[in-house]
N, C-alpha and C. Protein backbone atom coordinates (compact mmCIF):
# COMPACT_ATOMS: atom_id res chain seq x y z
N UNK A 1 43.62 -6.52 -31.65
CA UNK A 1 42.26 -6.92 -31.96
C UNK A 1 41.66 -6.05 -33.06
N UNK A 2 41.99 -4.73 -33.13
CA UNK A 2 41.44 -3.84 -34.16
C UNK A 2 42.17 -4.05 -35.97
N UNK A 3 43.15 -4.57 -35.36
CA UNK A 3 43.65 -4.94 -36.36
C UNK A 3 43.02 -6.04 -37.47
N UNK A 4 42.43 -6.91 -36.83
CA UNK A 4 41.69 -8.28 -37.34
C UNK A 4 40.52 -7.56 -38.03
N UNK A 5 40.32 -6.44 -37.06
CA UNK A 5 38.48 -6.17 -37.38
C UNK A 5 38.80 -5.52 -38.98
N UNK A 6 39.92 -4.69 -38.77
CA UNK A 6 40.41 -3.70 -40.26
C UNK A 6 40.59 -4.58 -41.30
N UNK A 7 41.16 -5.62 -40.81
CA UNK A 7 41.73 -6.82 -42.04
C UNK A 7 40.15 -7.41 -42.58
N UNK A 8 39.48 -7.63 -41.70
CA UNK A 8 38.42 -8.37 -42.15
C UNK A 8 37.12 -7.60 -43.00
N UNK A 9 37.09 -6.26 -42.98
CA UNK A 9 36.69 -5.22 -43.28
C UNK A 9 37.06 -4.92 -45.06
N UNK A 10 38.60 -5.12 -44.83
CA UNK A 10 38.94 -5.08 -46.07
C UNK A 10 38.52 -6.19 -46.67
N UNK A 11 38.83 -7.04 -46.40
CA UNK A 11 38.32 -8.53 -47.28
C UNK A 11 37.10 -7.76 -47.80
N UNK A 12 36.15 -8.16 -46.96
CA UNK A 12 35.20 -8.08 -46.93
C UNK A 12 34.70 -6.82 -48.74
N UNK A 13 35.07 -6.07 -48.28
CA UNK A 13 35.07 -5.20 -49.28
C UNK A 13 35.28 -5.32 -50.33
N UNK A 14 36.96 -6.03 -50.50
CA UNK A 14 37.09 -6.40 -51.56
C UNK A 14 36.72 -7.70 -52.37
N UNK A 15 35.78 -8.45 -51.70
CA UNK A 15 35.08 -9.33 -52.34
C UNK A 15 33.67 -8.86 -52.34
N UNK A 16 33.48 -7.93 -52.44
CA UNK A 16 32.04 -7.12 -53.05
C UNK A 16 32.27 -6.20 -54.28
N UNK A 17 33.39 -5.45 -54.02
CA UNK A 17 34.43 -5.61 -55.36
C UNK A 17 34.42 -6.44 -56.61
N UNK A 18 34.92 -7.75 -56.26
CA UNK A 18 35.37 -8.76 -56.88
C UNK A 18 33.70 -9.18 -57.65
N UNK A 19 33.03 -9.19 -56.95
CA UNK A 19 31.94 -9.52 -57.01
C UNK A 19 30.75 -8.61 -58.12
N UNK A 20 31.16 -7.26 -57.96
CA UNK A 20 30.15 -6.40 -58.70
C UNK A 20 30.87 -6.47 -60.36
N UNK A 21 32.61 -6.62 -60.16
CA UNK A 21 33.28 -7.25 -61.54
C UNK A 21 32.96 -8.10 -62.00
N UNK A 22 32.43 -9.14 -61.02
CA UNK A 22 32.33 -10.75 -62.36
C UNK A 22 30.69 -10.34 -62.71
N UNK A 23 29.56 -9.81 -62.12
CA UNK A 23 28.00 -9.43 -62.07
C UNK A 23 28.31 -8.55 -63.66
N UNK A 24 29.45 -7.59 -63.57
CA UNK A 24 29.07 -6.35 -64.94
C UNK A 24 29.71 -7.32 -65.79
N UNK A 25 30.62 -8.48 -66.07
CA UNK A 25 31.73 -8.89 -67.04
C UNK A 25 30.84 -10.26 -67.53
N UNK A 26 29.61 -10.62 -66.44
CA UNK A 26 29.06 -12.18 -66.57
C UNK A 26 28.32 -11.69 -68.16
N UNK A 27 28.46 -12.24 -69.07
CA UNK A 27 27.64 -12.42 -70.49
C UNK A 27 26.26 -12.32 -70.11
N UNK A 28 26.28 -13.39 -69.98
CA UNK A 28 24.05 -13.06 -69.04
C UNK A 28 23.96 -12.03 -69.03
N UNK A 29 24.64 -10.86 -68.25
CA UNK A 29 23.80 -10.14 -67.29
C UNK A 29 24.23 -8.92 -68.58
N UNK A 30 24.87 -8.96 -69.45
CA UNK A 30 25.59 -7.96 -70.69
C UNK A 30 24.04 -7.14 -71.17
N UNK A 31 22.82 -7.77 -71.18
CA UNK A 31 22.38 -6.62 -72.34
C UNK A 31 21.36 -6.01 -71.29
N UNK A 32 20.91 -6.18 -69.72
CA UNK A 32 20.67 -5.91 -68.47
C UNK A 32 21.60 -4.53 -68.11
N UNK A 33 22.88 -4.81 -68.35
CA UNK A 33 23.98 -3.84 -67.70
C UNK A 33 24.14 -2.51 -68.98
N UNK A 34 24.09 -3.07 -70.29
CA UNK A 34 24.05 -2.36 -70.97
C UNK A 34 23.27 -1.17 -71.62
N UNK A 35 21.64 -2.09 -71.01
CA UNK A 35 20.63 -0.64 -72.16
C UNK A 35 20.84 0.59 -71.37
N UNK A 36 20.59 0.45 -69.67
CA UNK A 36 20.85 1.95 -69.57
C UNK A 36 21.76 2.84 -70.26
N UNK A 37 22.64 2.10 -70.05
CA UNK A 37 23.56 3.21 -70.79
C UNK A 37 23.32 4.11 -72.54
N UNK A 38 22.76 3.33 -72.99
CA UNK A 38 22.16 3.55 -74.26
C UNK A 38 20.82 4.54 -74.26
N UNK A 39 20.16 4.11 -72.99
CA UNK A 39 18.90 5.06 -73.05
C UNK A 39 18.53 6.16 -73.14
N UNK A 40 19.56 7.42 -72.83
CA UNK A 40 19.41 8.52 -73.56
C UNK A 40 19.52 9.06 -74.51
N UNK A 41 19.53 7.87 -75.52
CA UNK A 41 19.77 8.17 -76.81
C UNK A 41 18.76 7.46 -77.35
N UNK A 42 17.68 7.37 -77.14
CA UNK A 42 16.31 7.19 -77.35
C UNK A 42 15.31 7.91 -77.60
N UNK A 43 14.54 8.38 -78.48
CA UNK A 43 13.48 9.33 -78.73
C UNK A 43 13.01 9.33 -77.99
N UNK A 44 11.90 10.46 -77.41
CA UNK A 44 10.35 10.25 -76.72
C UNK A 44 9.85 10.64 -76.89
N UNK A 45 8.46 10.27 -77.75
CA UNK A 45 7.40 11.39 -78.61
C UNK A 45 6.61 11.12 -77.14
N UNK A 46 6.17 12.75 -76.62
CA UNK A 46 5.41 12.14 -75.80
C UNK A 46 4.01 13.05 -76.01
């Protein structure tokens, strides 16, 4: 029985996985995923 629960666990996982890959790779979501990364390379007159 523990066995099923482990198997299903993994799935599970790895289609949240699967999932956060197609979310960062979807075009749409490209310039969303991207500015952070860029943002410390931004001035700030403050």
């Amino acid at each position: 029985m523990s066995g099923w629960i482990y198997f299903g666990f993994t799935v599970v996982l790895f289609l949240v996985f699967i999932g956060i890959i197609i979310h960062y790779y979807n075009p749409k979501n490209k310039e969303k995923v991207e500015k952070p990364k860029y943002r410390i390379f931004d001035e700030d007159d403050k």
